[in-house]
C-alpha atoms as a PDB file:
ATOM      1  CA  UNK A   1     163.159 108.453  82.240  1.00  0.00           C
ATOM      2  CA  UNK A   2     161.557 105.810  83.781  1.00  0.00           C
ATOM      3  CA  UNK A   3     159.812 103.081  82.682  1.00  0.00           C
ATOM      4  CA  UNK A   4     156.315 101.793  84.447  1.00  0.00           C
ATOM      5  CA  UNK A   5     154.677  98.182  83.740  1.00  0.00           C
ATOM      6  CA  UNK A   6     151.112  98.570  82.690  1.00  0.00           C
ATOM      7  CA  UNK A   7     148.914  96.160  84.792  1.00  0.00           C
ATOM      8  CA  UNK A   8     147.748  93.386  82.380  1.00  0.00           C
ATOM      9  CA  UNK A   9     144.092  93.212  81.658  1.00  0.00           C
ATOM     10  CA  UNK A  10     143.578  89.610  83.775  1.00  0.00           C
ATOM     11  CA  UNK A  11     145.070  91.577  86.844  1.00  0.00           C
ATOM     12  CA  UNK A  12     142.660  94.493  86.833  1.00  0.00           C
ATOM     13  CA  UNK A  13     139.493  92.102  85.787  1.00  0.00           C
ATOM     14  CA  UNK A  14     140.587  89.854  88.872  1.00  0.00           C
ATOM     15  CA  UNK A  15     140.924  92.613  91.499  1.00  0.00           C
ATOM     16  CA  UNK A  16     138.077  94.293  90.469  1.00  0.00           C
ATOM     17  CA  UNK A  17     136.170  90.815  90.927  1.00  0.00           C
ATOM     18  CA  UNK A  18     137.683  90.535  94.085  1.00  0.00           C
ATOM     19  CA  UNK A  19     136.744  93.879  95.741  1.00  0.00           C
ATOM     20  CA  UNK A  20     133.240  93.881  94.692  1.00  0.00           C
ATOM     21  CA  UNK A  21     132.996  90.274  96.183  1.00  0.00           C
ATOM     22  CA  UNK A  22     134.556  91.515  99.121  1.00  0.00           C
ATOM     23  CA  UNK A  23     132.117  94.648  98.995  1.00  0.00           C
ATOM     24  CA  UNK A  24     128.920  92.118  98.706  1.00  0.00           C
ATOM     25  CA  UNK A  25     129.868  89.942 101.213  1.00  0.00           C
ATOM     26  CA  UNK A  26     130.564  92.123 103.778  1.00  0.00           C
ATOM     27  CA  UNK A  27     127.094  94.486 102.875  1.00  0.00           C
ATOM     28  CA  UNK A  28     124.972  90.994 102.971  1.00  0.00           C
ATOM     29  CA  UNK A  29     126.720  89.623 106.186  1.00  0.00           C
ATOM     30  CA  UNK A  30     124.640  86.962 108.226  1.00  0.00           C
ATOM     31  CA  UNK A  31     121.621  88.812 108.936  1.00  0.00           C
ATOM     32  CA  UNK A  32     122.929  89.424 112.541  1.00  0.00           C
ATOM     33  CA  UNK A  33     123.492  92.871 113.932  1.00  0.00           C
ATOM     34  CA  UNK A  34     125.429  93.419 117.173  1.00  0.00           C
ATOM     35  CA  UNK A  35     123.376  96.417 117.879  1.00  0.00           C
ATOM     36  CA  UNK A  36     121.080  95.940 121.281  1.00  0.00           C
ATOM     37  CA  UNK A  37     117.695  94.315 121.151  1.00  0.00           C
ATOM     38  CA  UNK A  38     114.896  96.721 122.595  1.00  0.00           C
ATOM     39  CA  UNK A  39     112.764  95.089 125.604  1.00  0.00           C
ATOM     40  CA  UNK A  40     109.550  94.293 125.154  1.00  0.00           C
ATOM     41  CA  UNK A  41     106.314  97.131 125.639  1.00  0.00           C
ATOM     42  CA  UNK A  42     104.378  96.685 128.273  1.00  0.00           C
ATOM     43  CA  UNK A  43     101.305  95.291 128.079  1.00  0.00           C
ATOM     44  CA  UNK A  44      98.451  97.654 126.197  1.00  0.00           C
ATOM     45  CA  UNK A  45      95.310  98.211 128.245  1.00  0.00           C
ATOM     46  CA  UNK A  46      92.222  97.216 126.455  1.00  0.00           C
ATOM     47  CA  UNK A  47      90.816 100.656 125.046  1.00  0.00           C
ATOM     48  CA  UNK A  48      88.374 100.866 122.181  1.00  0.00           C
ATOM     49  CA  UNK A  49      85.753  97.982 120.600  1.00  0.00           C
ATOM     50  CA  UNK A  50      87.584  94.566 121.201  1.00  0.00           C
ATOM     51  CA  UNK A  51      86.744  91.849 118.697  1.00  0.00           C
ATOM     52  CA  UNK A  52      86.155  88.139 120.000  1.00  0.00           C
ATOM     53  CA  UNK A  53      88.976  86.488 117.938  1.00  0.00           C
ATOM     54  CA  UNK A  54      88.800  82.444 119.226  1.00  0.00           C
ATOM     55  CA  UNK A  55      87.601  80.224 121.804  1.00  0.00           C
ATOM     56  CA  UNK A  56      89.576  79.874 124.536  1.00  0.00           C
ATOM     57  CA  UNK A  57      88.802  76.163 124.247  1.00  0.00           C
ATOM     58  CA  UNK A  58      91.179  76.540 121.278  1.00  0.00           C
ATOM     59  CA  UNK A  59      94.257  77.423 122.144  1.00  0.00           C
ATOM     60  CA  UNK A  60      95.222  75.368 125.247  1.00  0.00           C
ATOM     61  CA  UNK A  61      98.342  76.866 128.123  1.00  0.00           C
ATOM     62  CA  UNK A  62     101.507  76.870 125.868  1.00  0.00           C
ATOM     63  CA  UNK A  63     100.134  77.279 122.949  1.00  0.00           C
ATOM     64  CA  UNK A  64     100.459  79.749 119.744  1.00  0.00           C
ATOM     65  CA  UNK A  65      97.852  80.613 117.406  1.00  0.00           C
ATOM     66  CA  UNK A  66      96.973  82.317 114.315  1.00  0.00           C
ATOM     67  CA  UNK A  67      93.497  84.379 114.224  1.00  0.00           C
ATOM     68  CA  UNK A  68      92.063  87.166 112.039  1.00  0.00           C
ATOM     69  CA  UNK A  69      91.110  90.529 112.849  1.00  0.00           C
ATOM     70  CA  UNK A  70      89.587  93.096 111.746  1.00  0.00           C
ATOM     71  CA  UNK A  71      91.911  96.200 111.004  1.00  0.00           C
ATOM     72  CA  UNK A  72      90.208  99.400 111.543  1.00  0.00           C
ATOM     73  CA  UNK A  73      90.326 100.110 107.732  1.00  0.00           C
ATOM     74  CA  UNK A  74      88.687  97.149 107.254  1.00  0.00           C
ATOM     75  CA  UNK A  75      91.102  94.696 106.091  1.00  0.00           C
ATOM     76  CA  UNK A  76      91.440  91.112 107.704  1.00  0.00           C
ATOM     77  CA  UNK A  77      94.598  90.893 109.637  1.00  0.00           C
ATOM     78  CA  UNK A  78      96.731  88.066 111.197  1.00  0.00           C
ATOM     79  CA  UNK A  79      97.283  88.136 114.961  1.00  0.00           C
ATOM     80  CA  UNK A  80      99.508  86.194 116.849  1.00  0.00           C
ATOM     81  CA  UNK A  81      98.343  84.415 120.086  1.00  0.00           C
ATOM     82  CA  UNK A  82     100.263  83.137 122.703  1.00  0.00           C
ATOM     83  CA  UNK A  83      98.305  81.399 125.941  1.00  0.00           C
ATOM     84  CA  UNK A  84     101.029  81.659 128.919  1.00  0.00           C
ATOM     85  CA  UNK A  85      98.846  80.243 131.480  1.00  0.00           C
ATOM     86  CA  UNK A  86      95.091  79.998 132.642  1.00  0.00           C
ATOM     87  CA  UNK A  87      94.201  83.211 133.345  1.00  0.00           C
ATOM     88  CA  UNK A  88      95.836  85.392 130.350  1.00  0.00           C
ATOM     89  CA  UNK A  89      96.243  85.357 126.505  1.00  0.00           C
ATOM     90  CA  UNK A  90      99.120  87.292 124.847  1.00  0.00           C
ATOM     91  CA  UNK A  91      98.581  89.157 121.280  1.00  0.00           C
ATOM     92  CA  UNK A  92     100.819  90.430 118.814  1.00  0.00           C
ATOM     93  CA  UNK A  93     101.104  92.375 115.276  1.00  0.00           C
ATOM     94  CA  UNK A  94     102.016  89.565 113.026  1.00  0.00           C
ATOM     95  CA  UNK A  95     104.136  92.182 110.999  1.00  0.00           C
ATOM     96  CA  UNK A  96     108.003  91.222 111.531  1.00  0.00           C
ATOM     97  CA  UNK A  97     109.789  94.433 112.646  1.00  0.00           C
ATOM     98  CA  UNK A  98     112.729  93.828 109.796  1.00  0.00           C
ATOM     99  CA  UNK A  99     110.803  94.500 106.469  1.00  0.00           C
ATOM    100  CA  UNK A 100     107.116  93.604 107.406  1.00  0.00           C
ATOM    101  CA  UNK A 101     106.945  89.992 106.158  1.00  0.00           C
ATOM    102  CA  UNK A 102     104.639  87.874 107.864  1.00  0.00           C
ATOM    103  CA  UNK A 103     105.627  86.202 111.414  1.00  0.00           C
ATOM    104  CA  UNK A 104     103.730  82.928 111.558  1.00  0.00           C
ATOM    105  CA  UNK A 105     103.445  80.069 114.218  1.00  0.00           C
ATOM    106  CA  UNK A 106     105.005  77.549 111.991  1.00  0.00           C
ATOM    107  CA  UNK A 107     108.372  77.175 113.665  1.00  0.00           C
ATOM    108  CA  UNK A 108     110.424  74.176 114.787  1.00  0.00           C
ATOM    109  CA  UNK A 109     110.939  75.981 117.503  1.00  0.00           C
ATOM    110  CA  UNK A 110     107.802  77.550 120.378  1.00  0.00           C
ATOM    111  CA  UNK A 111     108.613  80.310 119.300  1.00  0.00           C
ATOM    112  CA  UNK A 112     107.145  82.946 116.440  1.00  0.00           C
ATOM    113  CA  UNK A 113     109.090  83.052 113.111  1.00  0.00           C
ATOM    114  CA  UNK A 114     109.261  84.829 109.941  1.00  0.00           C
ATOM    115  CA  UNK A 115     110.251  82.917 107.194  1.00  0.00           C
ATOM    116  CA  UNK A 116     112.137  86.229 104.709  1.00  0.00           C
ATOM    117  CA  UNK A 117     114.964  86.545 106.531  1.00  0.00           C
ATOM    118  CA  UNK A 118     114.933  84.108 109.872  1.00  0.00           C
ATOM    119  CA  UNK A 119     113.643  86.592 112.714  1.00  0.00           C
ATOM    120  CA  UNK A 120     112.666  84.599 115.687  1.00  0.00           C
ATOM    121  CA  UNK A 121     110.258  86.053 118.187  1.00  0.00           C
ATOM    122  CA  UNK A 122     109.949  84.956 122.346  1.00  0.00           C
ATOM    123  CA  UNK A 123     105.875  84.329 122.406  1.00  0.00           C
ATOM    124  CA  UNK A 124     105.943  85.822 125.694  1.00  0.00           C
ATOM    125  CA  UNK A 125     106.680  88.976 125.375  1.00  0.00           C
ATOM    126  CA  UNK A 126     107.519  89.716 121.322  1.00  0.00           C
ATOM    127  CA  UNK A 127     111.239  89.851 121.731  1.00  0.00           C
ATOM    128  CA  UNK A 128     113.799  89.024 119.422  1.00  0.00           C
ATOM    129  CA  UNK A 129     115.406  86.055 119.840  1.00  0.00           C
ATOM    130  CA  UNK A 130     117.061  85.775 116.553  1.00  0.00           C
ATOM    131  CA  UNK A 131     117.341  88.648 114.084  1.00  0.00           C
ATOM    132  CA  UNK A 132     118.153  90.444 111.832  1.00  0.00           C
ATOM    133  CA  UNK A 133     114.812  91.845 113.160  1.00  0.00           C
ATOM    134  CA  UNK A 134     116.150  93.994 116.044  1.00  0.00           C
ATOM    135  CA  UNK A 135     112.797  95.328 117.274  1.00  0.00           C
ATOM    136  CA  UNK A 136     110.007  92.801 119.334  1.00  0.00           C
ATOM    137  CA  UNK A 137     106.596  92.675 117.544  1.00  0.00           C
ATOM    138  CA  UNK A 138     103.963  95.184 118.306  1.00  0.00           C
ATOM    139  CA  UNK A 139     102.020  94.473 121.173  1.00  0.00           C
ATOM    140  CA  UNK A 140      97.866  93.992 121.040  1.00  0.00           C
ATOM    141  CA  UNK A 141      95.596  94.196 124.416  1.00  0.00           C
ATOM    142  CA  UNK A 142      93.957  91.288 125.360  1.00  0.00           C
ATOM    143  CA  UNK A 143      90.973  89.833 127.782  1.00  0.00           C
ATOM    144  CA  UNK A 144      88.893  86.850 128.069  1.00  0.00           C
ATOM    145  CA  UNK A 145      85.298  87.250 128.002  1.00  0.00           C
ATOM    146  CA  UNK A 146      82.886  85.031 128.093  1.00  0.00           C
ATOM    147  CA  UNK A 147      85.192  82.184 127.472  1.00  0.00           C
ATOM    148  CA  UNK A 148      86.030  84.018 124.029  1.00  0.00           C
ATOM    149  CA  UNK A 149      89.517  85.571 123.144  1.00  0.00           C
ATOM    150  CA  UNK A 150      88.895  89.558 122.884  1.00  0.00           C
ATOM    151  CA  UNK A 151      91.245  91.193 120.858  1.00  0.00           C
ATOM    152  CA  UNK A 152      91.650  95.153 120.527  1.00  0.00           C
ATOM    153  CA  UNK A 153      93.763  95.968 117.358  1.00  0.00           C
ATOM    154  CA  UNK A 154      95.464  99.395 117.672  1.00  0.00           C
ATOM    155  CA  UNK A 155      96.402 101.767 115.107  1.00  0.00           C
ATOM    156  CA  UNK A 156     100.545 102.124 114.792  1.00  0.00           C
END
């Protein structure tokens, strides 16, 4: 008959430690995903009652912006503005597409960020420029009237 060592307590504490680090590590990873980025949406056209949002006095050509909206429920909502030149301004959900924290306009970079898990987001057109958001930000349609910024917040 043959005799078989029992493992000693310290070994099967350690490599138990060591798999489930290994296991944590590699379900945490960096945040970045290797799967492709989806383009941009076009443009909405303006459909429903738009809501005058800001001067366009106020946000000059290469410039970002926070405003409120009204939601059709009612609520107040952030919206993210982005002036690419004279004639246009861009809007956006400010919901990031990862796990609906709030993008903001406070970025080192000109760019939109969200501050829960990194995203970064390419003001003109909602992109991803850094995830782990993988989706761009939900488009808004836009016009300038009257010198005002006229927003028109759909449903998703």
């Amino acid at each position: 008959m043959t005799d078989f060592a029992q493992p000693a307590r310290r070994t099967v504490m350690c490599a138990s430690a060591a798999l489930g680090s290994v296991a944590l590590l590699t379900a945490c990873g960096d945040g970045h995903s290797e799967a492709q980025a989806p383009e941009a949406s076009p443009v909405p056209s303006p459909t429903g009652e738009g809501q005058a949002v800001i001067d366009l006095s106020e946000i000059e050509v290469g410039a970002r912006a926070t405003v409120q909206a009204k939601h059709s429920s009612g609520a107040e909502i952030p919206v993210l503005l982005f002036r690419p030149d004279e004639k246009s301004v861009l809007a956006y959900s400010s919901v990031c597409t990862h796990q609906g924290c709030v993008v903001t306009t406070k970025s080192t970079k000109e760019d939109f960020f969200c501050a829960c898990h990194g995203s970064r987001f390419q003001p003109s057109d909602g992109t991803v420029t850094d995830g782990p958001a993988i989706a761009p930000l939900e488009r808004y349609a836009t016009e300038i009237k009257d010198d005002q910024v006229v927003v028109f917040i759909t449903e998703s």
